[in-house]
N, C-alpha and C. Protein backbone atom coordinates (compact mmCIF):
# COMPACT_ATOMS: atom_id res chain seq x y z
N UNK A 1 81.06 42.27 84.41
CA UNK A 1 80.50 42.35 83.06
C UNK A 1 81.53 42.87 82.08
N UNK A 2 82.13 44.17 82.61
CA UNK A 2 82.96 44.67 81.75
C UNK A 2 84.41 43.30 81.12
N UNK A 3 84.99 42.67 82.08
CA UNK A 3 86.05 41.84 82.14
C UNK A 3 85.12 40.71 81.45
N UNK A 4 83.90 39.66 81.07
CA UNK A 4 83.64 39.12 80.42
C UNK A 4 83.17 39.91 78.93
N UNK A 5 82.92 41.42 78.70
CA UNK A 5 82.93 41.57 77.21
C UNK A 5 84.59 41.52 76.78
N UNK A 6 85.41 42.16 77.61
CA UNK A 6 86.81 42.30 76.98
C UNK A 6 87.34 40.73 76.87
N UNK A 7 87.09 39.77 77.67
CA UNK A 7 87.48 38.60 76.81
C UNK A 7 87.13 37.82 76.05
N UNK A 8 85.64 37.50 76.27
CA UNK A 8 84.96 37.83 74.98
C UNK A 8 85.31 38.21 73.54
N UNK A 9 85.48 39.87 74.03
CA UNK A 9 86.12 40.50 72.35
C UNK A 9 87.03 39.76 72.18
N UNK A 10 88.39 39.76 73.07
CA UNK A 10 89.29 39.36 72.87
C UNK A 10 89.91 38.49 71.95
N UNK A 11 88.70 37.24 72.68
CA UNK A 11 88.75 35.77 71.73
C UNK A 11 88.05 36.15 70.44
N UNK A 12 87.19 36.87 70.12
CA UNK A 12 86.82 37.01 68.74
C UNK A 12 87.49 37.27 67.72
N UNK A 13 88.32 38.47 68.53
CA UNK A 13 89.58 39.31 67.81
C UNK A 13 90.50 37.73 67.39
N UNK A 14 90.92 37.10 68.42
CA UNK A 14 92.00 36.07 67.86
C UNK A 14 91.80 35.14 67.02
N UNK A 15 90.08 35.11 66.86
CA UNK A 15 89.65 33.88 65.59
C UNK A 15 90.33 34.45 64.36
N UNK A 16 89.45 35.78 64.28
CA UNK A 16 89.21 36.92 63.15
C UNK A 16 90.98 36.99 62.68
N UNK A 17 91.79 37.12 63.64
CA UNK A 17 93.61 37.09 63.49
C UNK A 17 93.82 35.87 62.52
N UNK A 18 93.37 34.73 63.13
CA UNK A 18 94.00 33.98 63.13
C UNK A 18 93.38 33.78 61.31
N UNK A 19 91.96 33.41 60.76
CA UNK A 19 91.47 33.27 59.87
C UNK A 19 91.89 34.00 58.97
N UNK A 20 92.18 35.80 58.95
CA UNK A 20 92.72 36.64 57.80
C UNK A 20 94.35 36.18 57.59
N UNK A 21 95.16 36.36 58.68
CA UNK A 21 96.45 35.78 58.27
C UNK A 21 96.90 34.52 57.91
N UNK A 22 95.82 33.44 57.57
CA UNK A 22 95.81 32.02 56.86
C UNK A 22 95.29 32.36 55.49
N UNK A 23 94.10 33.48 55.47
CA UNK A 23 93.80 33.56 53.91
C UNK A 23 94.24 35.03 53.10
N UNK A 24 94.70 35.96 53.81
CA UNK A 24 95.55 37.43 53.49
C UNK A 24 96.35 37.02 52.27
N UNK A 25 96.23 37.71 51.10
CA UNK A 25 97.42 37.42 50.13
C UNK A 25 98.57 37.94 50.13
N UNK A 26 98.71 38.85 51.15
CA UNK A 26 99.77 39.86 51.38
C UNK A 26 100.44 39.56 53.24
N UNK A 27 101.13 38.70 53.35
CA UNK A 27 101.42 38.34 54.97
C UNK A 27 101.79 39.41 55.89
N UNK A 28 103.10 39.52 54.97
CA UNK A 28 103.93 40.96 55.39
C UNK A 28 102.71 42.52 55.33
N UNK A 29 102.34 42.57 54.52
CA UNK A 29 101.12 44.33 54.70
C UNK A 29 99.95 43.43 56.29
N UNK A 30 99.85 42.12 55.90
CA UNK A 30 98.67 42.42 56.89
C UNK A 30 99.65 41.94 58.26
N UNK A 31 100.44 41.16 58.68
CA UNK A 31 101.16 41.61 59.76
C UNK A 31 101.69 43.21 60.08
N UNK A 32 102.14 43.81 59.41
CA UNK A 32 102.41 45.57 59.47
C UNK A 32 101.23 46.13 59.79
N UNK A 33 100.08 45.62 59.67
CA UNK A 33 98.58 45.86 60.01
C UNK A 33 98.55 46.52 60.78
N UNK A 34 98.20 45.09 61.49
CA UNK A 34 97.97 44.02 62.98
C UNK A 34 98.44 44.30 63.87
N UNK A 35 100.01 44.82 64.10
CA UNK A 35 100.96 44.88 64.97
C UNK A 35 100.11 45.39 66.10
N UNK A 36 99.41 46.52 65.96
CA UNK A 36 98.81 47.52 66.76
C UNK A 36 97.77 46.78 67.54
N UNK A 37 97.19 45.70 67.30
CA UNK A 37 96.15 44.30 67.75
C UNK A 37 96.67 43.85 68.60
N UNK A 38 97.73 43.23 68.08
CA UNK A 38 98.68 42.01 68.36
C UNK A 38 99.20 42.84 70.11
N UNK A 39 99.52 43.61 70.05
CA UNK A 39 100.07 45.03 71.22
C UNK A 39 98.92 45.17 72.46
N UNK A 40 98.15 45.87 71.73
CA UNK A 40 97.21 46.46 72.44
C UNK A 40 96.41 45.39 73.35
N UNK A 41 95.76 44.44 72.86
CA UNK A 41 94.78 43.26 73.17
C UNK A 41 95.24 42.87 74.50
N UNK A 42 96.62 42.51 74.22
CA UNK A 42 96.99 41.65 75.33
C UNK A 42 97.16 42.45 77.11
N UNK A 43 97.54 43.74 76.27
CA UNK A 43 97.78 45.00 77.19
C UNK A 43 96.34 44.81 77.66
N UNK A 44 95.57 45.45 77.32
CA UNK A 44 94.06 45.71 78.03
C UNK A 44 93.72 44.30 79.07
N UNK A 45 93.94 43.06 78.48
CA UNK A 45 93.86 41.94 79.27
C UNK A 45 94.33 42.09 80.60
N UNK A 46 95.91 42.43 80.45
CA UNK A 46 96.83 42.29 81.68
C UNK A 46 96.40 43.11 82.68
N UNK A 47 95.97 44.56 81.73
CA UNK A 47 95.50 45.59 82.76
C UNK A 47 93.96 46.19 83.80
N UNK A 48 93.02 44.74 82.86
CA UNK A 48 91.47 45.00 83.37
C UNK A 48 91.45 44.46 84.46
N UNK A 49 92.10 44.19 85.63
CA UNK A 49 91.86 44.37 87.35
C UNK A 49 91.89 45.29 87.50
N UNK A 50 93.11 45.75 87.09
CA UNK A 50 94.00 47.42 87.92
C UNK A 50 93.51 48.58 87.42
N UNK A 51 93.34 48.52 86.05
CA UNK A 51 92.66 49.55 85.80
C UNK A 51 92.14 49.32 84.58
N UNK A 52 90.39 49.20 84.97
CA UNK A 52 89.34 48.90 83.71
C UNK A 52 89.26 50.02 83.31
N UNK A 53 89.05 50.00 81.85
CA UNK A 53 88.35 51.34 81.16
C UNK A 53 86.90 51.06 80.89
N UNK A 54 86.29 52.33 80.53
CA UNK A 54 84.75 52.39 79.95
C UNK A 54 84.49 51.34 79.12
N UNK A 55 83.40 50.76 79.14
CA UNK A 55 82.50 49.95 78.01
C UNK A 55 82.79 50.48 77.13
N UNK A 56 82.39 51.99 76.97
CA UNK A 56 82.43 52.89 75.54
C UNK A 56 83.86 52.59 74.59
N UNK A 57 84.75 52.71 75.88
CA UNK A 57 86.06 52.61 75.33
C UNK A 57 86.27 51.17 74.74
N UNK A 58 86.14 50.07 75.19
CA UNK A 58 86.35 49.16 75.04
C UNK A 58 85.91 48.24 73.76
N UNK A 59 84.89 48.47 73.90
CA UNK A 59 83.99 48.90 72.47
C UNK A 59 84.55 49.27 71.34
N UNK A 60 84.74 50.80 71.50
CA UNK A 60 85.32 51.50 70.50
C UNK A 60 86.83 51.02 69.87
N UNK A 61 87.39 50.62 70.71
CA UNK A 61 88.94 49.72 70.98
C UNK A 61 88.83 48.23 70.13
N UNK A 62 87.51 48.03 70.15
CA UNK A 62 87.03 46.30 69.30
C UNK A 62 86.74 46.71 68.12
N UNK A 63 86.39 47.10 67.55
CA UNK A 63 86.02 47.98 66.36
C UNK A 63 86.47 48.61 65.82
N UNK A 64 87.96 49.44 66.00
CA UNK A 64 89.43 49.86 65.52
C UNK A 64 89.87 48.50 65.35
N UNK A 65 90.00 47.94 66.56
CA UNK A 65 91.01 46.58 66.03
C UNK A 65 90.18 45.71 64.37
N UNK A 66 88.85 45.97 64.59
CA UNK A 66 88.32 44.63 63.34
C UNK A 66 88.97 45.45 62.02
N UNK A 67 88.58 47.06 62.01
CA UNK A 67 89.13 47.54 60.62
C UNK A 67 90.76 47.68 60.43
N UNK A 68 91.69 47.38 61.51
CA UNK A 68 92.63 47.07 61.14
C UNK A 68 93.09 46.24 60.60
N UNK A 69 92.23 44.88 61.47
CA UNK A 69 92.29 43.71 60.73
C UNK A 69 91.95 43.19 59.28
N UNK A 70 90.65 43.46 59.06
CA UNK A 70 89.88 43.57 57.66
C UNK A 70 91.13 44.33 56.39
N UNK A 71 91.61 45.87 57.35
CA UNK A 71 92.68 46.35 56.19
C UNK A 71 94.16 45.55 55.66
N UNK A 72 94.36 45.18 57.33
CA UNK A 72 95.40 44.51 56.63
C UNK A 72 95.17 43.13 55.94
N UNK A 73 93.93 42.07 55.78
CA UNK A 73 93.68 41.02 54.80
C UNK A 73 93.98 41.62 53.73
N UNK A 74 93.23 42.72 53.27
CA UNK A 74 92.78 43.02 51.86
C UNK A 74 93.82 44.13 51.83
N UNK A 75 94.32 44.88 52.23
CA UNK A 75 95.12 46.20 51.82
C UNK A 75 94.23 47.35 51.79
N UNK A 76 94.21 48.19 52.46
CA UNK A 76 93.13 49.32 52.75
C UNK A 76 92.54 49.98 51.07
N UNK A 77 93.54 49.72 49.95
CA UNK A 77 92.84 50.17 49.15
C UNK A 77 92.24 49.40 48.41
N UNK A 78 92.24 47.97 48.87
CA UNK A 78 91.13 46.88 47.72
C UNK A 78 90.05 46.22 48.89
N UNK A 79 89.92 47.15 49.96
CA UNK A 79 89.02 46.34 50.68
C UNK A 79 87.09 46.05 50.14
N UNK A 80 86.55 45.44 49.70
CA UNK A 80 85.89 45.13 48.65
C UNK A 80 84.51 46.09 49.43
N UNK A 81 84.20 46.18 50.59
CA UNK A 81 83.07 47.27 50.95
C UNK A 81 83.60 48.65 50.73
N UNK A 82 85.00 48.98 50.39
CA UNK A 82 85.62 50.58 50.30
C UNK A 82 84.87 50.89 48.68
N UNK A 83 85.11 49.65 48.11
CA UNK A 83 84.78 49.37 46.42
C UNK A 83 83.09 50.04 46.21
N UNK A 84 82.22 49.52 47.20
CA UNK A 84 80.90 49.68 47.40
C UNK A 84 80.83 50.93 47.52
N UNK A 85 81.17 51.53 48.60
CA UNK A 85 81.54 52.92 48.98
C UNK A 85 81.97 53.81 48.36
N UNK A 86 82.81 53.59 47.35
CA UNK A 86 83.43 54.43 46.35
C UNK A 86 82.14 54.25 44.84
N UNK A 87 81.72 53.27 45.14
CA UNK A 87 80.85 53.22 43.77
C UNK A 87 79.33 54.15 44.45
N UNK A 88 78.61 53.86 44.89
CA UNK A 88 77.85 54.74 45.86
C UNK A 88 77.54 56.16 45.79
N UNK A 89 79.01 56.63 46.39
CA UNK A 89 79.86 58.03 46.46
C UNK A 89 79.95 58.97 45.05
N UNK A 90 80.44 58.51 44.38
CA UNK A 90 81.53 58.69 43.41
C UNK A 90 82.15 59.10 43.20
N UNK A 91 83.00 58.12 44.37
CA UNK A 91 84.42 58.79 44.86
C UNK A 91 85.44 58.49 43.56
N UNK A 92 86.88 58.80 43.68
CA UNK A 92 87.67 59.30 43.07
C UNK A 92 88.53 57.45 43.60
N UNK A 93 88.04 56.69 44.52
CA UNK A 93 89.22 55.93 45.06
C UNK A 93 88.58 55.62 46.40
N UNK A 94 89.29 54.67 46.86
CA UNK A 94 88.78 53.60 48.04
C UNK A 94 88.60 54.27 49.13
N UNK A 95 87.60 54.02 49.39
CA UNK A 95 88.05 55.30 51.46
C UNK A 95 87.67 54.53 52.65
N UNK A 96 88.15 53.14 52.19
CA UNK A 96 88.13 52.62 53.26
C UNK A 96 89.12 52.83 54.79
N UNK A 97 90.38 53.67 54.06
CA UNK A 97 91.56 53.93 54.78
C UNK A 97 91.08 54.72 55.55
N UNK A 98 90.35 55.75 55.08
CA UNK A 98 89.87 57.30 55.81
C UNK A 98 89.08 57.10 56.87
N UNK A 99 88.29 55.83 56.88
CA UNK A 99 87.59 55.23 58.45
C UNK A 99 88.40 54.72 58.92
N UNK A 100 89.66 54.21 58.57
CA UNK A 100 90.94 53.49 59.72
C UNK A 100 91.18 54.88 60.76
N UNK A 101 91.75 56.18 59.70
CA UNK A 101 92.31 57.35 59.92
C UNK A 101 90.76 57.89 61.09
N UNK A 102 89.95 58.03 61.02
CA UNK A 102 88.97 58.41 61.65
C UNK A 102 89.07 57.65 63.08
N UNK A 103 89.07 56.55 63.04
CA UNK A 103 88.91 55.90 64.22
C UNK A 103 90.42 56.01 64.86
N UNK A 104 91.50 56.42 63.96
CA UNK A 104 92.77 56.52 64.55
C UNK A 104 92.76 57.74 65.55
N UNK A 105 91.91 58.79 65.27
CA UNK A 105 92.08 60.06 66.36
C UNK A 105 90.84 59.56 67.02
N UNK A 106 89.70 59.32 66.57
CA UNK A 106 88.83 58.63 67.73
C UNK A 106 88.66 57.54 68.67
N UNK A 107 89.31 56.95 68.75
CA UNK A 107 90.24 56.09 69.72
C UNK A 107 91.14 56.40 70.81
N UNK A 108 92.41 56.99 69.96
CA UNK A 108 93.57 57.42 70.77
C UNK A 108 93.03 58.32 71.67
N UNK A 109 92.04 59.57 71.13
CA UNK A 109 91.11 60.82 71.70
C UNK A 109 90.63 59.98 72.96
N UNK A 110 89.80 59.26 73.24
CA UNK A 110 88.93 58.87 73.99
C UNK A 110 89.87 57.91 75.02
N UNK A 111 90.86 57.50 74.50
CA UNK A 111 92.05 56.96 75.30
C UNK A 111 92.68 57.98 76.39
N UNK A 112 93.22 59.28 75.32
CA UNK A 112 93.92 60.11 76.41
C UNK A 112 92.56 60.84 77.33
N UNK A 113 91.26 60.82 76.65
CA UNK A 113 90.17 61.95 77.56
C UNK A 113 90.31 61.26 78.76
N UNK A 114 89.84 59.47 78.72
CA UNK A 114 89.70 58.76 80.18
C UNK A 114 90.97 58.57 80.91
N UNK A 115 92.08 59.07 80.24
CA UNK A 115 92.98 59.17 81.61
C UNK A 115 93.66 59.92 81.98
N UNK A 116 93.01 60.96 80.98
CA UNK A 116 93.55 62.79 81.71
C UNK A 116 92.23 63.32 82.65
N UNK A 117 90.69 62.89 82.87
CA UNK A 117 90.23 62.85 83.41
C UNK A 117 90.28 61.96 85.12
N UNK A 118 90.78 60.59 84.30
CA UNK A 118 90.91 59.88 85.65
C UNK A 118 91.65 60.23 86.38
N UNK A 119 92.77 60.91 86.06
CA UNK A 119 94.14 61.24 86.51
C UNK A 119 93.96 62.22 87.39
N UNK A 120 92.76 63.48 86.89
CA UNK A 120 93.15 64.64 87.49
C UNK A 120 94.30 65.71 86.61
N UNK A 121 94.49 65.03 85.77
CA UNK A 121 95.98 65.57 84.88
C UNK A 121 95.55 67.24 84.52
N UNK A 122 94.37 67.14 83.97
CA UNK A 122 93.99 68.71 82.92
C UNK A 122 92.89 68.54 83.39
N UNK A 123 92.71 70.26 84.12
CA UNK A 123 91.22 70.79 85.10
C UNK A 123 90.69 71.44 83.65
N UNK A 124 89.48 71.25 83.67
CA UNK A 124 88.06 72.37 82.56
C UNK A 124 87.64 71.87 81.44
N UNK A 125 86.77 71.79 81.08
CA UNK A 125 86.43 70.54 80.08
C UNK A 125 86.86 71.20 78.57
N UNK A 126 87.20 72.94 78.53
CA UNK A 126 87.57 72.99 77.35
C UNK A 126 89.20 72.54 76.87
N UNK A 127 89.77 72.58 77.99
CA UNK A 127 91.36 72.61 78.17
C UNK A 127 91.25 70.88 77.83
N UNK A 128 90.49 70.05 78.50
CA UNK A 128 90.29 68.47 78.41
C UNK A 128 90.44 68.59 76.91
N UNK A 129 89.46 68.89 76.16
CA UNK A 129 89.27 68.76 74.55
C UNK A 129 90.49 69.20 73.89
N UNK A 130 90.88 70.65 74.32
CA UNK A 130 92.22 70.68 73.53
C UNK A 130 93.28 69.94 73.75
N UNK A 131 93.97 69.42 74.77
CA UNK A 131 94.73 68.47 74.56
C UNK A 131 94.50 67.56 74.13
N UNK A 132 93.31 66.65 74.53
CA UNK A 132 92.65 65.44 73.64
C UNK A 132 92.87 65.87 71.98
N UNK A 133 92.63 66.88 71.67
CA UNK A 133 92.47 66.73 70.59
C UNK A 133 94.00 66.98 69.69
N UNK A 134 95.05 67.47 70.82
CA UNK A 134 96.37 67.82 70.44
C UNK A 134 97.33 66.38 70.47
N UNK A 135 97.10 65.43 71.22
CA UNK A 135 97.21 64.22 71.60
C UNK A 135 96.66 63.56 70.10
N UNK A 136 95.69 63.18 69.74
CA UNK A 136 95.51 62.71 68.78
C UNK A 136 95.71 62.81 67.75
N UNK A 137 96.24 64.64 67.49
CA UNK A 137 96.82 64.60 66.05
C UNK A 137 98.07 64.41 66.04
N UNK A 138 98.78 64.46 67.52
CA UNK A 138 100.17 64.18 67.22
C UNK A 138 100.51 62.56 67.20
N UNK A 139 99.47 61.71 67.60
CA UNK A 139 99.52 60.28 67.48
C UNK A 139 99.47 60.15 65.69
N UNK A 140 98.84 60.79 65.09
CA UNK A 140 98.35 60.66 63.58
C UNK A 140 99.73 60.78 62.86
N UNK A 141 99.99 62.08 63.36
CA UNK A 141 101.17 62.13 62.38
C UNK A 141 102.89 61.31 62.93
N UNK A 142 102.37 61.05 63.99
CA UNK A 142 103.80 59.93 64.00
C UNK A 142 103.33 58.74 63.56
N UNK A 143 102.24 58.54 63.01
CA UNK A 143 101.77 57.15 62.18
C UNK A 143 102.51 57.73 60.96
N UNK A 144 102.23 58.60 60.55
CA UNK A 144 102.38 59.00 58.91
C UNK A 144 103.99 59.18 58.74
N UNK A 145 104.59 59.37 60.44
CA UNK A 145 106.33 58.93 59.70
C UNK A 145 106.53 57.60 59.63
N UNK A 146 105.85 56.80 60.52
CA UNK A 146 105.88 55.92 60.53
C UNK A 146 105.94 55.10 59.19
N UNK A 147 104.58 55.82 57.82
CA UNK A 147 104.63 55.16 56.78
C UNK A 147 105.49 55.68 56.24
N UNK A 148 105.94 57.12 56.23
CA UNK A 148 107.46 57.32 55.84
C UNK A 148 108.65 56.78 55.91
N UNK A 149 109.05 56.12 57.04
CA UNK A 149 110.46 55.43 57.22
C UNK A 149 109.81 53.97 56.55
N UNK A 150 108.62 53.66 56.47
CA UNK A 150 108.38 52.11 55.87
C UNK A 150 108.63 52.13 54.44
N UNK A 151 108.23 53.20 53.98
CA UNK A 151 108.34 53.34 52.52
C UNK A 151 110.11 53.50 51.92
N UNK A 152 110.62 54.39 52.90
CA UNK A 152 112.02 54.23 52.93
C UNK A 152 112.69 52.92 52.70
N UNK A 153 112.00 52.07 53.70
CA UNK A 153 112.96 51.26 53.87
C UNK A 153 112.13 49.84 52.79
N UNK A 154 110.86 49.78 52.39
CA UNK A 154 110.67 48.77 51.73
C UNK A 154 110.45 49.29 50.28
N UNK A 155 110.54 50.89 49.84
CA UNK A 155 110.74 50.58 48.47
C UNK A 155 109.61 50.97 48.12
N UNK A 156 108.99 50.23 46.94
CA UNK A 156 108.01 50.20 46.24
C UNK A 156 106.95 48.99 46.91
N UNK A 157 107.65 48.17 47.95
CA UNK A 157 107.05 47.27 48.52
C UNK A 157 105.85 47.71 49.75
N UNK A 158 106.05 48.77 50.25
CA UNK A 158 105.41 49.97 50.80
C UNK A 158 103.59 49.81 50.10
N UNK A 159 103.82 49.79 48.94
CA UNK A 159 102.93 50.46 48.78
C UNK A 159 101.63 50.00 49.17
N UNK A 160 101.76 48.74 49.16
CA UNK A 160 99.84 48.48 49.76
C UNK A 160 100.15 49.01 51.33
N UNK A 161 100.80 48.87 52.24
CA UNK A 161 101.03 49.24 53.87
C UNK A 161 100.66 50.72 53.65
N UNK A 162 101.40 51.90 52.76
CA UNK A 162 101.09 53.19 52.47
C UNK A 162 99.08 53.42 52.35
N UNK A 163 98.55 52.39 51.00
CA UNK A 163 97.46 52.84 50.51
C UNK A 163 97.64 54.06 50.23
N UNK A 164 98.11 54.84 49.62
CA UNK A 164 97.72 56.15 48.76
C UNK A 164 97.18 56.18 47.68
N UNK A 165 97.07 55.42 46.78
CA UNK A 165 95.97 55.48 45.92
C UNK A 165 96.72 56.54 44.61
N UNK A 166 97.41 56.99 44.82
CA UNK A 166 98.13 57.97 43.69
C UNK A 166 97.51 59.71 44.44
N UNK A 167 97.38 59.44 45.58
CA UNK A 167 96.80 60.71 46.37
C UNK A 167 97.99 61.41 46.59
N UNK A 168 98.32 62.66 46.26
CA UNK A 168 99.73 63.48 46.70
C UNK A 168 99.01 64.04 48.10
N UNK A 169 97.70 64.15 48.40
CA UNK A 169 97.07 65.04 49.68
C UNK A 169 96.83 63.52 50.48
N UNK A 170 97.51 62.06 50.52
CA UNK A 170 96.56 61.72 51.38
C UNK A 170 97.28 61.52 52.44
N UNK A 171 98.62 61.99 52.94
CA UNK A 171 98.84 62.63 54.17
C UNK A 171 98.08 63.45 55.11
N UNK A 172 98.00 64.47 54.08
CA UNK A 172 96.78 65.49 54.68
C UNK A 172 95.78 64.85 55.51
N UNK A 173 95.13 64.43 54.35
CA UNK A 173 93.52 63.62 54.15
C UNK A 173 93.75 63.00 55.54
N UNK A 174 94.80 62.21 55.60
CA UNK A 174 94.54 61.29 56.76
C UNK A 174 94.49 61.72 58.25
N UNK A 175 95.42 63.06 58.42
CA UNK A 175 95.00 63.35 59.57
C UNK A 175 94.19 64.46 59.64
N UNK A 176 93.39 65.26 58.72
CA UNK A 176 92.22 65.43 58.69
C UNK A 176 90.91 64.57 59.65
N UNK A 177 91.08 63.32 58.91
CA UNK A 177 89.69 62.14 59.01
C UNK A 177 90.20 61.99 60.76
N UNK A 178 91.86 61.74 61.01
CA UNK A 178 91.97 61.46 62.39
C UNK A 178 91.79 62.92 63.00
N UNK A 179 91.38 64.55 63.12
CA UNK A 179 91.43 65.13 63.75
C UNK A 179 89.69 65.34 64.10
N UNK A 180 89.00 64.74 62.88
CA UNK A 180 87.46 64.89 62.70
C UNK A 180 87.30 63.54 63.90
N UNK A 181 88.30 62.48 63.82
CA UNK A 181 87.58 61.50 65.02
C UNK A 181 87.96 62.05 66.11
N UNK A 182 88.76 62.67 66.70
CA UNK A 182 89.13 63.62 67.63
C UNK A 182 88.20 64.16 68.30
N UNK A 183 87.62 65.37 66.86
CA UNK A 183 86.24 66.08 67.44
C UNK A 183 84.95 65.59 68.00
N UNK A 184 84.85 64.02 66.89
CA UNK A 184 83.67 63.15 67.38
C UNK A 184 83.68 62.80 69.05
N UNK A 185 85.01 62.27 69.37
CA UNK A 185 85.11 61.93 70.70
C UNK A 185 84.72 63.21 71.72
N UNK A 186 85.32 64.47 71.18
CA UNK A 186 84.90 65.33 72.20
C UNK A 186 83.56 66.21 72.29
N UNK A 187 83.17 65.88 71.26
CA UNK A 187 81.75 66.73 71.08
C UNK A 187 80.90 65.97 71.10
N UNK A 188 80.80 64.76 70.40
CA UNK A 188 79.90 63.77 70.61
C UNK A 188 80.11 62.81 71.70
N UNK A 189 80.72 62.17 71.85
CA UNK A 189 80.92 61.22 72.81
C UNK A 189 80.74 61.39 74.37
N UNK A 190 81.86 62.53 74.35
CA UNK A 190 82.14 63.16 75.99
C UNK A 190 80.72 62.92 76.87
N UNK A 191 79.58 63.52 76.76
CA UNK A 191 78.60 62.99 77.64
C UNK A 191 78.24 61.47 78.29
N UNK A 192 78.45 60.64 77.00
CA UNK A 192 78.24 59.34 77.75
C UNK A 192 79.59 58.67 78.04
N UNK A 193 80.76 59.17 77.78
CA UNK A 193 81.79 59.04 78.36
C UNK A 193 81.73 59.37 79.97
N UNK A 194 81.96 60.55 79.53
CA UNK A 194 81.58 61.15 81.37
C UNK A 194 80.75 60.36 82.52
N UNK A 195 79.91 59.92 82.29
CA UNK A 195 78.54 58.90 82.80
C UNK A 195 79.18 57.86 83.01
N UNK A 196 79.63 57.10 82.14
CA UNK A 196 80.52 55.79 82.16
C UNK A 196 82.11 55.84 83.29
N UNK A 197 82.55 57.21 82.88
CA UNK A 197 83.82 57.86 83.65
C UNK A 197 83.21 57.66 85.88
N UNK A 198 82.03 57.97 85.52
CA UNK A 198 81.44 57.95 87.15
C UNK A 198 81.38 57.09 87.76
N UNK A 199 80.78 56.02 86.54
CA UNK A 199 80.27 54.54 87.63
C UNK A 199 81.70 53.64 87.51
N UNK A 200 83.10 54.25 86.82
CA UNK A 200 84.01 53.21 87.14
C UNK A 200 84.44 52.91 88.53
N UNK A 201 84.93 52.23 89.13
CA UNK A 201 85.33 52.14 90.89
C UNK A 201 86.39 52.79 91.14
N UNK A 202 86.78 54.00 92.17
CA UNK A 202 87.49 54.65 92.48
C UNK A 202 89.11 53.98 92.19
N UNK A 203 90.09 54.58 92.05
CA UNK A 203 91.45 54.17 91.71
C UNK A 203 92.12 54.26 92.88
């Protein structure tokens, strides 16, 4: 079951690829996206004999990839439901980015929990959370050099890949939203993680 949702997703993911980067007005921001799609997808494919992950995970892993995708069509700060959201709110500016950033520590989080658990790596479930949650902010902020050396190197061309919005805090902001998905994974999630963690087949 698990190996027919992941290809499944899979192929959905590659329509959804294939359709935004034919109509994206921006090639270059939404390839700089994507990359992380384009990576990951094929990885999970190669690796669901040897070692399947949780539904939960997998899931959660399809649903990072669509808002990456969606961001990089439109550019995280003109994505037209952020527009909704900000009108709604009354916000200051688009926050569609801040659910990328959210799902960026809630992802990676739930990535390192199932295989510092599977592993045996880190004994006690509070010690589990703190690294999980040390793991994910240090994934955050090597994204954020990441938009640092991009901005370096493309300029002013940066700027939709950046999305800052004229935010001097949205460094901050961002791994904020990724340390809050962090917490989600370990406070919320962890139970039906755990459950899911049981019925996988011994390694």
């Amino acid at each position: 079951m698990t190996s027919t949702m992941l290809r499944g997703g899979a192929f959905i993911l590659l329509l959804i690829l294939i359709y935004t980067g034919i109509n994206t007005a921006d090639k270059m921001t939404w390839l700089m996206e994507v990359i992380p799609v384009c990576v990951v997808v094929p990885l999970l494919l190669f690796t669901r004999a040897r070692y399947p992950l949780t539904p939960l995970l997998y899931t959660l892993i399809f649903f990072h990839a669509l808002i990456l995708i969606v961001g990089g069509m439109y550019t995280y700060a003109k994505v037209p439901i952020g527009f909704d959201v900000q009108s709604w709110l009354g916000l200051s500016r688009n926050p569609y980015d801040k659910l990328g950033h959210f799902f960026q520590g809630l992802v990676p989080a739930l990535v390192a929990r199932e295989i510092l658990i599977r592993g045996g790596y880190v004994q006690g479930r509070k010690m589990v959370a703190f690294v999980v949650c040390c793991i994910a902010l240090a994934i955050s902020a090597f994204y954020e050099l990441i938009e640092w050396w991009t901005a370096l190197a493309l300029g002013q061309g940066a700027d939709d890949f950046l999305g800052t919005q004229g935010d001097p805090w949205d460094t901050q902001s961002d791994m904020l939203c990724a340390l809050l998905g962090a917490f989600a994974t370990v406070f919320l999630l962890a139970p039906w993680h755990n459950r899911q963690i049981r019925q996988l087949p011994a390694q």
